[in-house]
Protein backbone atom coordinates (compact mmCIF):
# COMPACT_ATOMS: atom_id res chain seq x y z
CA UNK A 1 0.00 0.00 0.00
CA UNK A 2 2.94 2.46 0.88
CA UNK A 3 4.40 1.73 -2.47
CA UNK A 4 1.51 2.77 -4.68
CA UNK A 5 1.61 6.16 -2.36
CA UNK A 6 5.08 6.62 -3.25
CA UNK A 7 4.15 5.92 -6.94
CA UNK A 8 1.54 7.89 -6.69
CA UNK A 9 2.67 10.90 -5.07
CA UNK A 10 6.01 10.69 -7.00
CA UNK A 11 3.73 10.65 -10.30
CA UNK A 12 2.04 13.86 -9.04
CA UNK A 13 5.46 15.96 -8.18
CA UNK A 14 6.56 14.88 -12.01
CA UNK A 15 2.90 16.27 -13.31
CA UNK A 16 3.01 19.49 -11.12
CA UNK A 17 7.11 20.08 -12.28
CA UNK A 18 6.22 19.96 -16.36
CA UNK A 19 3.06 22.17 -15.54
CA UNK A 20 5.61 24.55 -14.30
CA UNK A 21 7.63 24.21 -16.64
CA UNK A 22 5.93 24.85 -19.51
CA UNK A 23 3.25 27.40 -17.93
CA UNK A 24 3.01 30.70 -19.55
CA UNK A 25 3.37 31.83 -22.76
CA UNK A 26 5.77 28.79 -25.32
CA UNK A 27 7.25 29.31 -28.31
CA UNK A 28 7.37 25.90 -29.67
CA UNK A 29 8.91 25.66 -33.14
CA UNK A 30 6.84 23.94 -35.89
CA UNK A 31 8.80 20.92 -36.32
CA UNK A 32 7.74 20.06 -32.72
CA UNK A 33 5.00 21.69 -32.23
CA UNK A 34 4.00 19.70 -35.64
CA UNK A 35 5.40 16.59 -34.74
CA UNK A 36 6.28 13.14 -37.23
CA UNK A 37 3.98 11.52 -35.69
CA UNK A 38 0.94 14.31 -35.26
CA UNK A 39 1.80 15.16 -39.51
CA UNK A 40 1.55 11.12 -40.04
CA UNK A 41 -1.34 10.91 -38.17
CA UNK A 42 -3.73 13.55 -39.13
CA UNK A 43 -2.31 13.85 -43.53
CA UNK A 44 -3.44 10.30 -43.65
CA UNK A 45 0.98 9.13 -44.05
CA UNK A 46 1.10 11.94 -46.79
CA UNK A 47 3.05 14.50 -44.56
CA UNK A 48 5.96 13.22 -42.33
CA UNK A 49 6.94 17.10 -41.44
CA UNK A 50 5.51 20.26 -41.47
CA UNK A 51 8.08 21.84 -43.87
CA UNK A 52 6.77 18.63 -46.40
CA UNK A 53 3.46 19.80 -45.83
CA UNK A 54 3.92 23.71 -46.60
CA UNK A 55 6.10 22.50 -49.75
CA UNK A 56 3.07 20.73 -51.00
CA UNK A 57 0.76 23.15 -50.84
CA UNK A 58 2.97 26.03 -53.11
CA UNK A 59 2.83 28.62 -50.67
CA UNK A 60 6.58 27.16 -49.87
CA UNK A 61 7.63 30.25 -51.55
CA UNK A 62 5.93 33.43 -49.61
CA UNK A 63 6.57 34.07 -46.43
CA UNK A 64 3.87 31.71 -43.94
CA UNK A 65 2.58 35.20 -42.60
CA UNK A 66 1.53 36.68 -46.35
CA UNK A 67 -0.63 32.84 -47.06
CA UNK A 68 -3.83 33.98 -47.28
CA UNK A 69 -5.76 33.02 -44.50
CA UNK A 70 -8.67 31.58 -46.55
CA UNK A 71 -6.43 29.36 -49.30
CA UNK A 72 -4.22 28.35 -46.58
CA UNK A 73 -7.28 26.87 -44.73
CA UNK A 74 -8.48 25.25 -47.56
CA UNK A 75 -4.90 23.67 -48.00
CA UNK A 76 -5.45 22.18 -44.27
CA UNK A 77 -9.04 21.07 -45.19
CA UNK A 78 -8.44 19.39 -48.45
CA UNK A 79 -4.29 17.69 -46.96
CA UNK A 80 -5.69 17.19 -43.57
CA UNK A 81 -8.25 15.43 -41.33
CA UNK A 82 -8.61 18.79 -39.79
CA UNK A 83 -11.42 21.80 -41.24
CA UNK A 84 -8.96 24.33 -40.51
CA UNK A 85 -5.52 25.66 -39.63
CA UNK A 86 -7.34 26.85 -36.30
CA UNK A 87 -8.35 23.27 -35.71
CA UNK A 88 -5.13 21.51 -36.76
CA UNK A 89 -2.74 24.50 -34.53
CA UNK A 90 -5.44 23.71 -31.61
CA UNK A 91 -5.26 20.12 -31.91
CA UNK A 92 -1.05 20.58 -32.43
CA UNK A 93 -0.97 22.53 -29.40
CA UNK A 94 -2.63 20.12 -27.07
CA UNK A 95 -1.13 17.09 -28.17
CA UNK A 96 2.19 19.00 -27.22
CA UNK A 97 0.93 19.95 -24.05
CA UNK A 98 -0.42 16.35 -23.23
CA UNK A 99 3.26 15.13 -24.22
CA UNK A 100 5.30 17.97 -22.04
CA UNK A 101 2.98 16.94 -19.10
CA UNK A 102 4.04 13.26 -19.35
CA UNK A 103 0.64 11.73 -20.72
């Protein structure tokens, strides 16, 4: 019984120390922010990496901020299993966070 109360709380002091550590404001770059394995996962194995992913859509050659907000989500629709680049930075972002917490 003592040992799954050392697990336990030893578990909890590792959850509460990567909550620290990443609460705030993160810049995560988009290679990890947009993992292998999230790109894999949600392009259906078309996309290993992000960079792969912004090739393939020819807006490789304008600077990310000048896409056009409306082509660039119809990019994400039509590459992705996601409706927009809201939904596939939101879904990004808490995959990362479930990983930095130790999920």
């Amino acid at each position: 019984m003592t040992d799954n109360l050392d697990d336990l709380a030893k578990r909890l002091k590792t959850l509460s120390d990567n909550a620290k550590a990443i609460n705030g404001e993160n810049e995560v770059p988009f290679n990890e922010l947009f993992s292998q394995s999230f790109m894999l996962q949600h392009t259906n194995n078309s996309y290993s990496s992000f960079d792969g992913f912004l090739k393939a859509s020819g807006f490789a050659d304008i600077a990310f901020e000048k896409i056009p907000d409306d082509e660039w989500d119809k990019w994400v629709a039509n590459a992705s299993n996601f409706g927009s680049w809201d939904e596939m930075k939101e879904s990004a972002s808490q995959a990362w966070i479930t990983k930095k917490l130790g999920f």
